[in-house]
PDB file of N, CA and C in Angstrom:
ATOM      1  N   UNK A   1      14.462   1.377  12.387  1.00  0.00           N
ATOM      2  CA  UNK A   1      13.278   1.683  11.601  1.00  0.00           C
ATOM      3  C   UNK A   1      12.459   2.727  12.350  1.00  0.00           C
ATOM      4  N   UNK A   2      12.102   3.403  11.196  1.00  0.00           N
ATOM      5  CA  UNK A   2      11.252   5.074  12.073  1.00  0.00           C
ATOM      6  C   UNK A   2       9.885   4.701  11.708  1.00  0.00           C
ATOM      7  N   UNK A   3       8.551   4.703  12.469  1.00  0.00           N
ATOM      8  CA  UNK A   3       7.472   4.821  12.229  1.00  0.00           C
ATOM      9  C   UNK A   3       6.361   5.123  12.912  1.00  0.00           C
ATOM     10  N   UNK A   4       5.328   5.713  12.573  1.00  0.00           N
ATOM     11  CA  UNK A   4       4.176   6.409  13.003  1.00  0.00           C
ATOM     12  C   UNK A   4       3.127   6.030  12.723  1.00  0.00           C
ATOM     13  N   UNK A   5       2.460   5.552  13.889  1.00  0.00           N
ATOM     14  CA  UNK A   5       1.287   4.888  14.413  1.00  0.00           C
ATOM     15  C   UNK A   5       0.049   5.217  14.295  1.00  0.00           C
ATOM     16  N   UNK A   6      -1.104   5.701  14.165  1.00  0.00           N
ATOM     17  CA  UNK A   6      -2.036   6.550  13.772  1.00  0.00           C
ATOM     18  C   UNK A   6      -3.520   5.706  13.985  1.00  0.00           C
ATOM     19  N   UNK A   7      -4.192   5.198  14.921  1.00  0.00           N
ATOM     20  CA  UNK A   7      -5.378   4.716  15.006  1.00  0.00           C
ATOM     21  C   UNK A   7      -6.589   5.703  14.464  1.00  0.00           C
ATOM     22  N   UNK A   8      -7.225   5.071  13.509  1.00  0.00           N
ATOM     23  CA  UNK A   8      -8.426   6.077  13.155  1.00  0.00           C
ATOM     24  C   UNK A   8      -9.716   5.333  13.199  1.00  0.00           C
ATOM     25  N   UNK A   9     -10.713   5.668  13.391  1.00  0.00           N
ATOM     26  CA  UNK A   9     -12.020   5.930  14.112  1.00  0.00           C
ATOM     27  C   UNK A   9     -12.911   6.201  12.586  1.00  0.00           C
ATOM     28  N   UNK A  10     -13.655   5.287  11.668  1.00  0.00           N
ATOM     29  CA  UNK A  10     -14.418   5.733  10.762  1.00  0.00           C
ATOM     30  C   UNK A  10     -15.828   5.252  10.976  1.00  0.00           C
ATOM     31  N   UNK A  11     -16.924   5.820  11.012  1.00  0.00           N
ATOM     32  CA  UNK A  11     -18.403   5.720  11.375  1.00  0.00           C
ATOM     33  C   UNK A  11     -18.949   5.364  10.029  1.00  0.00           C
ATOM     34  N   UNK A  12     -19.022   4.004   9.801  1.00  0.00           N
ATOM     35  CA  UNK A  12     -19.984   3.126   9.074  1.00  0.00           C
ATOM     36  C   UNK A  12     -21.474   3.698   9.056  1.00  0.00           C
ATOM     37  N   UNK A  13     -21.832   4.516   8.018  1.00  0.00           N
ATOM     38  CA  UNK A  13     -23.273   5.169   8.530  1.00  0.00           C
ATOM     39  C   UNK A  13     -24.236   4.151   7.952  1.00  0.00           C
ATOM     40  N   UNK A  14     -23.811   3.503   6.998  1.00  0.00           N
ATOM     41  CA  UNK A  14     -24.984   2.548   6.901  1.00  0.00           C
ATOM     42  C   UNK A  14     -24.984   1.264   7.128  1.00  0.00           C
ATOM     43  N   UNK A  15     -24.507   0.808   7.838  1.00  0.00           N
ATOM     44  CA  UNK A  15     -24.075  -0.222   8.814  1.00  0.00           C
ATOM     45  C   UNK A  15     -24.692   0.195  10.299  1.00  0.00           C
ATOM     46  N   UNK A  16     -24.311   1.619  10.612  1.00  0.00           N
ATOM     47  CA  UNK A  16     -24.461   1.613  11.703  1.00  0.00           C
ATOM     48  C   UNK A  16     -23.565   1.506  13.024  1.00  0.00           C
ATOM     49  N   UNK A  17     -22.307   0.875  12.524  1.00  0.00           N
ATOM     50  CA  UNK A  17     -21.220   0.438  13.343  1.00  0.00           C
ATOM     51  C   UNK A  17     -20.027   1.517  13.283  1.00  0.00           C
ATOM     52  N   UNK A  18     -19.308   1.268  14.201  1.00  0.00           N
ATOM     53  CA  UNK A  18     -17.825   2.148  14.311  1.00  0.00           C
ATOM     54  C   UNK A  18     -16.676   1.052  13.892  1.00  0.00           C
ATOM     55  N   UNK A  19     -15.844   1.376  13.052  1.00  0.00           N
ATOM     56  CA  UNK A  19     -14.566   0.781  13.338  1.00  0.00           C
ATOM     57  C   UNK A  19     -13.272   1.046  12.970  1.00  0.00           C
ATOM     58  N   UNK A  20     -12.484   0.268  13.679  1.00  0.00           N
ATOM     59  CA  UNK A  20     -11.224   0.943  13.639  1.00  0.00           C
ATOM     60  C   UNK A  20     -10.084   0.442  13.231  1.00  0.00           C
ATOM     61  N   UNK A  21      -9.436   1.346  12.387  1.00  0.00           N
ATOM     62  CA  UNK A  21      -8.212   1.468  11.016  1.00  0.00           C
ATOM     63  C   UNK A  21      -6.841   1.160  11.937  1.00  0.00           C
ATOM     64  N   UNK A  22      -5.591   0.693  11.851  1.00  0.00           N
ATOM     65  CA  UNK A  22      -4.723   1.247  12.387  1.00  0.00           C
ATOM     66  C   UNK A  22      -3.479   1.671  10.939  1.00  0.00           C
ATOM     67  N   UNK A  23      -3.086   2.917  10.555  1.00  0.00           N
ATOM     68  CA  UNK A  23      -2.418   2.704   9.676  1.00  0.00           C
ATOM     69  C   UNK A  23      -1.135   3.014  10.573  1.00  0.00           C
ATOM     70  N   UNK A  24       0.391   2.451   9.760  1.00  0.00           N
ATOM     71  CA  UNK A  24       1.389   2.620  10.238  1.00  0.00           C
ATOM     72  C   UNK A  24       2.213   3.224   9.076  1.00  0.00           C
ATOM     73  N   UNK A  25       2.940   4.169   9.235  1.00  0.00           N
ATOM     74  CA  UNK A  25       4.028   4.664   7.824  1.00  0.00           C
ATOM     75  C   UNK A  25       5.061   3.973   8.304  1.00  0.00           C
ATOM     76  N   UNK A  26       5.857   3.433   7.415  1.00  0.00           N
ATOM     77  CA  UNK A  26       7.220   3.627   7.708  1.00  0.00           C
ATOM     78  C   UNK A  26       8.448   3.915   7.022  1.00  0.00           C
ATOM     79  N   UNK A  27       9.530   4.443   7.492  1.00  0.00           N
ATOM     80  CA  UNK A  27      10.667   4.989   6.867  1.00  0.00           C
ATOM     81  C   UNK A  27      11.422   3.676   7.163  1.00  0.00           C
ATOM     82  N   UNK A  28      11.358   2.930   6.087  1.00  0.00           N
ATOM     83  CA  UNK A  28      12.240   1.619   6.078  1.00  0.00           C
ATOM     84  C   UNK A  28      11.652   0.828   4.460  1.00  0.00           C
ATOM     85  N   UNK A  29      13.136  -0.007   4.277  1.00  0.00           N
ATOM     86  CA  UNK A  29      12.946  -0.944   3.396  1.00  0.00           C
ATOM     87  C   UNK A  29      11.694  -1.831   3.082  1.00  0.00           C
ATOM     88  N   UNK A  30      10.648  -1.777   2.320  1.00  0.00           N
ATOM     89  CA  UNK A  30       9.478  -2.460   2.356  1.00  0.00           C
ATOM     90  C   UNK A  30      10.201  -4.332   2.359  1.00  0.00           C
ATOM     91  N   UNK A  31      10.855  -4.546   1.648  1.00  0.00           N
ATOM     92  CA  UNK A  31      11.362  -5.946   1.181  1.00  0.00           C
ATOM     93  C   UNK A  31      12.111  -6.491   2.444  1.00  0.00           C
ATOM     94  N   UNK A  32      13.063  -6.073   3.264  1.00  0.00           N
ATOM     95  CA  UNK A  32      13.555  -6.318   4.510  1.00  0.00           C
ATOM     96  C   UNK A  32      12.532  -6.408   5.346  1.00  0.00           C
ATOM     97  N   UNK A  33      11.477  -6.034   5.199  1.00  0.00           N
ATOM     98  CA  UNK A  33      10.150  -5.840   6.687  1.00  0.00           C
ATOM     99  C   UNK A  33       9.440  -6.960   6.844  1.00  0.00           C
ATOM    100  N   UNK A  34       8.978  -7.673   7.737  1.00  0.00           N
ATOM    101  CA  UNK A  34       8.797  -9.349   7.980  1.00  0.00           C
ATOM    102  C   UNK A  34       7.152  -9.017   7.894  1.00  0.00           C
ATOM    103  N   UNK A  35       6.630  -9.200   6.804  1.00  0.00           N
ATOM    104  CA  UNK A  35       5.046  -9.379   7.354  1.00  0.00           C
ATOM    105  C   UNK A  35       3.945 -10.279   5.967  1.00  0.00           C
ATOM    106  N   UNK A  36       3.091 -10.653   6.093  1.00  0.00           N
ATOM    107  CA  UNK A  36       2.635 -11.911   5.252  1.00  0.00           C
ATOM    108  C   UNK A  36       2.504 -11.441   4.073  1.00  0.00           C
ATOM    109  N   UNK A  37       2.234  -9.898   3.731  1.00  0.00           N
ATOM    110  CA  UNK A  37       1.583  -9.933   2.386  1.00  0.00           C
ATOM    111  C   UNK A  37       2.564  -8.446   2.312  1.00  0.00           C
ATOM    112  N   UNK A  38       2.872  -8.418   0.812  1.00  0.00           N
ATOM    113  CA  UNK A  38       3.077  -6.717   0.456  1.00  0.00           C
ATOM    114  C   UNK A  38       2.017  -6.549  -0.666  1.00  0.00           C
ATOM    115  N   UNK A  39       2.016  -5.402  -0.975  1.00  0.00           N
ATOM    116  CA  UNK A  39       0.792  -4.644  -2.007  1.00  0.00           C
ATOM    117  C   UNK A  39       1.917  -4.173  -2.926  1.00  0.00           C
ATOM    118  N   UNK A  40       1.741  -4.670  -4.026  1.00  0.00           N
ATOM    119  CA  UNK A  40       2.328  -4.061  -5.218  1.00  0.00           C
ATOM    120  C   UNK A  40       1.800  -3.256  -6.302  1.00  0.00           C
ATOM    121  N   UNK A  41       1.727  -1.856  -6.483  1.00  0.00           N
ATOM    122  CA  UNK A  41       0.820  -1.424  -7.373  1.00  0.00           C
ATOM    123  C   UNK A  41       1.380  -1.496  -8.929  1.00  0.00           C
ATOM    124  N   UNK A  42       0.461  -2.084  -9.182  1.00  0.00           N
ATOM    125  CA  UNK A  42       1.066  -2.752 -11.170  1.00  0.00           C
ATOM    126  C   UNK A  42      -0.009  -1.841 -12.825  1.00  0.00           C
ATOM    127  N   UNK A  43      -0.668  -1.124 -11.987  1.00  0.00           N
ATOM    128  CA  UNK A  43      -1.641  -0.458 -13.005  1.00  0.00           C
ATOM    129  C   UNK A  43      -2.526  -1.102 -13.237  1.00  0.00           C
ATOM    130  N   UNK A  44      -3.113  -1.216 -14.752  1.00  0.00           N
ATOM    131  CA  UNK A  44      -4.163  -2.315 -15.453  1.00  0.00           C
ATOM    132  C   UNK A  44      -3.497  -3.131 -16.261  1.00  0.00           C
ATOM    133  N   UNK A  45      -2.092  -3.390 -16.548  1.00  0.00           N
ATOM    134  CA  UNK A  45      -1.616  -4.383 -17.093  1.00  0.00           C
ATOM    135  C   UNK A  45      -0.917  -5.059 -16.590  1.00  0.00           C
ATOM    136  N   UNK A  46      -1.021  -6.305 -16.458  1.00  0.00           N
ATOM    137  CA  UNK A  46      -0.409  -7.223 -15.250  1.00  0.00           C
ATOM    138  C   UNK A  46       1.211  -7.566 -15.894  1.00  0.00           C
ATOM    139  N   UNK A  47       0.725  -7.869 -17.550  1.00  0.00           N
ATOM    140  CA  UNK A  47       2.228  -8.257 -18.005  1.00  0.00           C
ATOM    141  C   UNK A  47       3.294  -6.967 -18.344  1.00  0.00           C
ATOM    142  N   UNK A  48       2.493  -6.252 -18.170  1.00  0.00           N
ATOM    143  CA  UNK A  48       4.072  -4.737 -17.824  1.00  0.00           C
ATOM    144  C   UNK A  48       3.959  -3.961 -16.793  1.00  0.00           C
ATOM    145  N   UNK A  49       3.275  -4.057 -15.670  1.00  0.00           N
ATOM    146  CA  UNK A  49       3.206  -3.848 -14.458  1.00  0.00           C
ATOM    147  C   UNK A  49       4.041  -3.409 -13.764  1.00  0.00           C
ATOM    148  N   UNK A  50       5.449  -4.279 -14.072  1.00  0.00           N
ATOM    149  CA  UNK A  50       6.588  -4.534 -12.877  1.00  0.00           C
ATOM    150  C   UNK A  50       7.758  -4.019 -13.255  1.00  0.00           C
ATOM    151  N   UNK A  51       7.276  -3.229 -14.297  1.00  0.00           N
ATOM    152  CA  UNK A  51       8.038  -1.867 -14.669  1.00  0.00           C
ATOM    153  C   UNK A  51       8.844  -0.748 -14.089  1.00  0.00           C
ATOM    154  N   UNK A  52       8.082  -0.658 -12.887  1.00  0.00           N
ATOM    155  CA  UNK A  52       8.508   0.918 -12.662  1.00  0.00           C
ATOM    156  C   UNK A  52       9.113   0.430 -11.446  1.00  0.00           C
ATOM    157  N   UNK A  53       9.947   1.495 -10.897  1.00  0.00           N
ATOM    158  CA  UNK A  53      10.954   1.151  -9.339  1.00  0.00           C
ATOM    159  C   UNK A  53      10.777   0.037  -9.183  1.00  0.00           C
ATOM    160  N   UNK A  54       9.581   0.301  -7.856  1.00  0.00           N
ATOM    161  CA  UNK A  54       8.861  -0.293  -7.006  1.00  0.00           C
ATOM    162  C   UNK A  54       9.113  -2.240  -7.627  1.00  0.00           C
ATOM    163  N   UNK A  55       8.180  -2.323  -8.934  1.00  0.00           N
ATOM    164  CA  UNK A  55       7.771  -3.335  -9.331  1.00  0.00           C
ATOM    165  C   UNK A  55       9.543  -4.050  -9.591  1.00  0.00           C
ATOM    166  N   UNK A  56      10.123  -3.225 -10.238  1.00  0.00           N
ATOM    167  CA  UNK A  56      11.587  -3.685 -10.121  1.00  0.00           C
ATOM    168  C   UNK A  56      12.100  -4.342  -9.332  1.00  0.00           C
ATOM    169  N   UNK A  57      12.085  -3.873  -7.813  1.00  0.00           N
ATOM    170  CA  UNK A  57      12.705  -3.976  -6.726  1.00  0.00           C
ATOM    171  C   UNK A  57      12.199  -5.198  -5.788  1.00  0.00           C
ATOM    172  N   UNK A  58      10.644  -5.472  -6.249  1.00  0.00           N
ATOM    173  CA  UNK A  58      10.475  -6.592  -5.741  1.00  0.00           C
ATOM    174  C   UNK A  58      10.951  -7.971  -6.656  1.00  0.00           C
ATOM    175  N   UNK A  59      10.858  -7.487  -7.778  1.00  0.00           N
ATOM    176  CA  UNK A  59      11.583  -8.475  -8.597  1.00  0.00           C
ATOM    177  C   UNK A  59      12.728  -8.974  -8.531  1.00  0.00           C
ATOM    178  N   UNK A  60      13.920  -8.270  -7.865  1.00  0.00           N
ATOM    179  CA  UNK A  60      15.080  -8.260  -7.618  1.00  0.00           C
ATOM    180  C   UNK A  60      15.059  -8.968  -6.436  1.00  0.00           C
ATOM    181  N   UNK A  61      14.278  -9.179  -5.526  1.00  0.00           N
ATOM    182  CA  UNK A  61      13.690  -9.556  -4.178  1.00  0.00           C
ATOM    183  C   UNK A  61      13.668 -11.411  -4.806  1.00  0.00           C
ATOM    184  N   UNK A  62      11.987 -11.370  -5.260  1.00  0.00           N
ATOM    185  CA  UNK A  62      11.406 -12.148  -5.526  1.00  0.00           C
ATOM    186  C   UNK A  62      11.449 -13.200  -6.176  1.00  0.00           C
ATOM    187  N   UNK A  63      12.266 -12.424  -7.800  1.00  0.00           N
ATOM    188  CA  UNK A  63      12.687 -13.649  -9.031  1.00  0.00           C
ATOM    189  C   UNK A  63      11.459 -13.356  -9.375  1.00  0.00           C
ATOM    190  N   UNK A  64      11.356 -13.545 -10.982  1.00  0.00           N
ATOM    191  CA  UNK A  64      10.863 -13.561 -12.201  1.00  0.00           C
ATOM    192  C   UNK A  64       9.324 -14.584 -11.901  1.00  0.00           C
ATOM    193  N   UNK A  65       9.640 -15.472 -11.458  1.00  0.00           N
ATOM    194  CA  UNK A  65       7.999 -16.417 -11.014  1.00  0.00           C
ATOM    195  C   UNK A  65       7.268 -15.134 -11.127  1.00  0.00           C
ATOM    196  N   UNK A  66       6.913 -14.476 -10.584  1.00  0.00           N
ATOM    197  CA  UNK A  66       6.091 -14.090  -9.988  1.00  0.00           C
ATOM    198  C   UNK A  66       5.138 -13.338 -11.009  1.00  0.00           C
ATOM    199  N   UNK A  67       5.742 -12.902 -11.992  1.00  0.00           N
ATOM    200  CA  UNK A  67       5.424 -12.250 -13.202  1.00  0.00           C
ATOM    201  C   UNK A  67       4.189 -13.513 -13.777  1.00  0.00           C
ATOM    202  N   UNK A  68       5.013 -14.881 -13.946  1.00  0.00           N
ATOM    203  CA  UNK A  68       4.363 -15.603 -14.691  1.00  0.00           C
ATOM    204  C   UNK A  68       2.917 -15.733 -13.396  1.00  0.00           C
ATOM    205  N   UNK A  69       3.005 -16.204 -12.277  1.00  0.00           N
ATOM    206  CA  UNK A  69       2.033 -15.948 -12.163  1.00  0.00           C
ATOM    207  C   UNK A  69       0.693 -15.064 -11.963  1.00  0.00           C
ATOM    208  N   UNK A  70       1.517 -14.243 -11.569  1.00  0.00           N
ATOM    209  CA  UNK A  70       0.383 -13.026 -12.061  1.00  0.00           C
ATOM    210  C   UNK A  70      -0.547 -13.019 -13.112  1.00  0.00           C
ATOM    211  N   UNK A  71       0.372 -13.065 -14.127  1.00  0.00           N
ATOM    212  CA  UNK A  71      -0.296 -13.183 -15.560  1.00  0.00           C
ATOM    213  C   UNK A  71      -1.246 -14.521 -15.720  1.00  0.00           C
ATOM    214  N   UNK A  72      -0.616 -15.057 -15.384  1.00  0.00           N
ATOM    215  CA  UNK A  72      -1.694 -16.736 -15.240  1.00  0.00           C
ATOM    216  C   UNK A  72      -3.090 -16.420 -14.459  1.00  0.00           C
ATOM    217  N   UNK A  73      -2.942 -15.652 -13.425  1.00  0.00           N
ATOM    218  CA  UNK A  73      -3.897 -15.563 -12.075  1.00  0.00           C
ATOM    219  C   UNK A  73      -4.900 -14.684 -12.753  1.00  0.00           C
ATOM    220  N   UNK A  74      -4.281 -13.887 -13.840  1.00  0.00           N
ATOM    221  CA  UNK A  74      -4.970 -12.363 -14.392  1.00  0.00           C
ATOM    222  C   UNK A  74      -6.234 -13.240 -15.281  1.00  0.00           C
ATOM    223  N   UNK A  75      -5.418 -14.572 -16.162  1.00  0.00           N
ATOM    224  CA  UNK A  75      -5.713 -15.114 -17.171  1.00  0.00           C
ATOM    225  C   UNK A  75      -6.948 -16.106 -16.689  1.00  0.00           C
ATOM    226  N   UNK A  76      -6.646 -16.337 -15.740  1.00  0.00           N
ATOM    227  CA  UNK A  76      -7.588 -17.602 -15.219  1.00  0.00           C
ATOM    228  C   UNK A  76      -8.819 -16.511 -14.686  1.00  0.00           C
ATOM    229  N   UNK A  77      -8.787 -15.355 -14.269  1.00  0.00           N
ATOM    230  CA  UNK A  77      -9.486 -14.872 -13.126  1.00  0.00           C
ATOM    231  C   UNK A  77     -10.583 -13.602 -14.066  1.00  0.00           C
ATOM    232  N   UNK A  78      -9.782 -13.056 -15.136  1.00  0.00           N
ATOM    233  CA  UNK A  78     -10.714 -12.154 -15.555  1.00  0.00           C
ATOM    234  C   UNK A  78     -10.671 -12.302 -17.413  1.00  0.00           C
ATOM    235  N   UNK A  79      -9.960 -13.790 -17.510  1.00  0.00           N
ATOM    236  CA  UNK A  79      -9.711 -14.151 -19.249  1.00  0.00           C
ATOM    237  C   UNK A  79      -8.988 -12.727 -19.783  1.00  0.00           C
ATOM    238  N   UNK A  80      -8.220 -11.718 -19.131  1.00  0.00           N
ATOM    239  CA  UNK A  80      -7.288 -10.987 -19.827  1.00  0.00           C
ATOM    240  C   UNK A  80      -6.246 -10.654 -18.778  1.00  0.00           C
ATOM    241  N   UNK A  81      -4.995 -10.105 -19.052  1.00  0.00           N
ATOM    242  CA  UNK A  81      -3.994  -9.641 -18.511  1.00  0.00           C
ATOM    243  C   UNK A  81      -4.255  -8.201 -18.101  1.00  0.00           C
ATOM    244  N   UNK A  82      -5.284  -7.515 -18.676  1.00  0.00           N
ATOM    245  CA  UNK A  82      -5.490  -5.821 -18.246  1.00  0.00           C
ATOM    246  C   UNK A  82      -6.395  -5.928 -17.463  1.00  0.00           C
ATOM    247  N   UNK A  83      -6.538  -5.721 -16.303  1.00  0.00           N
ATOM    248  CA  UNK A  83      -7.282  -5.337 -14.965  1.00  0.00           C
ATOM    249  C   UNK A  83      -7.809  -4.324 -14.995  1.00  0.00           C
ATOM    250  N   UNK A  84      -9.408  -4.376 -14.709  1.00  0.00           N
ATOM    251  CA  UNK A  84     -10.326  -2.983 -14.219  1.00  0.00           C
ATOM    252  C   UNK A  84      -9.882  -2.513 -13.013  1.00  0.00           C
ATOM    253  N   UNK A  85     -10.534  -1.253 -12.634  1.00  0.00           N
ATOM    254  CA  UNK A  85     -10.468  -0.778 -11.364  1.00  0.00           C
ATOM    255  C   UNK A  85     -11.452  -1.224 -10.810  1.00  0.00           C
ATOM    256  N   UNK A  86     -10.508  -1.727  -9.368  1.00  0.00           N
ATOM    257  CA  UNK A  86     -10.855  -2.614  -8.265  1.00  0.00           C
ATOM    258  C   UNK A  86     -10.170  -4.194  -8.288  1.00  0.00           C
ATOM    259  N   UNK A  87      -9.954  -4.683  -9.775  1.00  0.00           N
ATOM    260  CA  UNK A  87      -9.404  -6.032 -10.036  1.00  0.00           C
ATOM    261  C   UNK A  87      -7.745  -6.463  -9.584  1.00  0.00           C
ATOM    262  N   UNK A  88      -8.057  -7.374  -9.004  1.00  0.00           N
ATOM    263  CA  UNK A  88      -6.197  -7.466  -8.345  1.00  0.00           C
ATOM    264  C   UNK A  88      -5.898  -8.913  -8.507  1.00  0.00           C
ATOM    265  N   UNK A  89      -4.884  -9.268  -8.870  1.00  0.00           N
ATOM    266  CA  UNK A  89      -4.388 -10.766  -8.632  1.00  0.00           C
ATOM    267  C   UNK A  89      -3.895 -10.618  -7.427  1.00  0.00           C
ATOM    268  N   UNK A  90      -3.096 -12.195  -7.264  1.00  0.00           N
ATOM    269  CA  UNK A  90      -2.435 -12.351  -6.013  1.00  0.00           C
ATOM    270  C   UNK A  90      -1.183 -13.391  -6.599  1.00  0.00           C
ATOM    271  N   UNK A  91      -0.098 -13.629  -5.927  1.00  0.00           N
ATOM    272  CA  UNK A  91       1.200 -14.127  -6.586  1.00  0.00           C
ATOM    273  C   UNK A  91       1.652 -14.771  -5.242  1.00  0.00           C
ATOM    274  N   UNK A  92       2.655 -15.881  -4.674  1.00  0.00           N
ATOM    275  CA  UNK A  92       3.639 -16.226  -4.065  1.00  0.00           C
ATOM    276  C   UNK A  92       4.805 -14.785  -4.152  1.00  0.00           C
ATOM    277  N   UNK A  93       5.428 -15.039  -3.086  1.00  0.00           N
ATOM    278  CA  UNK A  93       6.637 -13.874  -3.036  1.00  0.00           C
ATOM    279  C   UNK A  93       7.484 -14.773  -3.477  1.00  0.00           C
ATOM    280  N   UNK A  94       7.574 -15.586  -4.249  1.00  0.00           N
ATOM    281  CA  UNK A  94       8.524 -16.068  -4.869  1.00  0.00           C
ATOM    282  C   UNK A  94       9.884 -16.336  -4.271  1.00  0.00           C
ATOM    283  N   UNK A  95      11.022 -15.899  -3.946  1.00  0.00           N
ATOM    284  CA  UNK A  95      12.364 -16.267  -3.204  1.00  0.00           C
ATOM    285  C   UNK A  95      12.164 -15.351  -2.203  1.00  0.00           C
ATOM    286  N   UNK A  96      11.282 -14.560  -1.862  1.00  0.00           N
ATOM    287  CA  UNK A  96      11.487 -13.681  -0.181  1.00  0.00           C
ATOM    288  C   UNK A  96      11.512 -14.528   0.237  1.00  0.00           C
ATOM    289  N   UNK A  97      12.036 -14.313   1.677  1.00  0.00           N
ATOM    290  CA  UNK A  97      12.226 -15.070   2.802  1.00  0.00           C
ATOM    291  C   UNK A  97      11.308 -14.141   4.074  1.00  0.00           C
ATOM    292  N   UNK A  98      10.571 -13.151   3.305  1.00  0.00           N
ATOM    293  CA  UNK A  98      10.100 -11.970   4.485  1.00  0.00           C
ATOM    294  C   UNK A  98       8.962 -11.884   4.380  1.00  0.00           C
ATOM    295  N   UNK A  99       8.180 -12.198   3.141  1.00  0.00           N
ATOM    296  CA  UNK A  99       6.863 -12.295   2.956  1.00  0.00           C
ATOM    297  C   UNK A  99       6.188 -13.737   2.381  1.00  0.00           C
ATOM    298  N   UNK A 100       5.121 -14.068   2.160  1.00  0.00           N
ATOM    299  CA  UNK A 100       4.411 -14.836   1.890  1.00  0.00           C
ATOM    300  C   UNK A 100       3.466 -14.806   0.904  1.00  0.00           C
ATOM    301  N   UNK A 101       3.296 -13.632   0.282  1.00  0.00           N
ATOM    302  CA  UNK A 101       2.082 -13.222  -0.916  1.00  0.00           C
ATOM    303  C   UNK A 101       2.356 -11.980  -0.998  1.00  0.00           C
ATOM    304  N   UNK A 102       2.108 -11.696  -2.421  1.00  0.00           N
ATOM    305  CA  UNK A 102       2.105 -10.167  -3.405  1.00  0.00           C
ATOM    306  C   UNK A 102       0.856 -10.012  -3.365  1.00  0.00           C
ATOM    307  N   UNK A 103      -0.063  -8.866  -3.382  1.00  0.00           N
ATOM    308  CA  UNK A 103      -1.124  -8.497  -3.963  1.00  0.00           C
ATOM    309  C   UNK A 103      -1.066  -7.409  -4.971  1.00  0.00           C
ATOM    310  N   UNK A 104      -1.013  -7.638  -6.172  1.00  0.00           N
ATOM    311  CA  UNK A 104      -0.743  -6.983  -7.414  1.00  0.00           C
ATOM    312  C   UNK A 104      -2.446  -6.023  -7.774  1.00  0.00           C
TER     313      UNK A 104
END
């Protein structure tokens, strides 16, 4: 696995405080990579979301659960399946064995 490390430095001006980011890229399989949560980007509709590649591929990962809960989480959390900007569910990774939670 290839990846690049990048600590960044952002000045909270109205806070007052400094703090610090670490982002990492990497050139590797997201679904093979051992870490608690992945970010899945699904648009504003939760029940066709998992459409495109990406959403595919964790599905292929994950199993189908994950759909239903989403949609449940969408249902309970904002009484619709279409999400504003900023609005996110959260899901079980369903059959990974590498992660622990989706954030949709």
């Amino acid at each position: 696995m290839e990846y690049l490390a990048k600590e960044l430095a952002d000045k909270e001006v109205s806070k007052g405080k400094l703090s610090h980011r670490i982002v990492i890229v990497l050139n590797a399989d997201l679904l093979k990579e051992h870490s608690e949560v992945i970010v899945n980007s699904i648009g504003n509709d939760v029940k066709s979301g998992f459409g495109g590649v990406i959403g595919r591929c964790i599905l292929a990962e994950t199993g189908d659960k994950i759909v239903d809960e989403a949609v449940k989480e969408a249902q309970n959390k904002f009484k619709s399946t279409k999400l504003k900007e900023g609005e996110f569910v959260s899901t079980s990774a369903g059959k990974s064995k590498n992660h622990s939670y989706i954030i949709h």
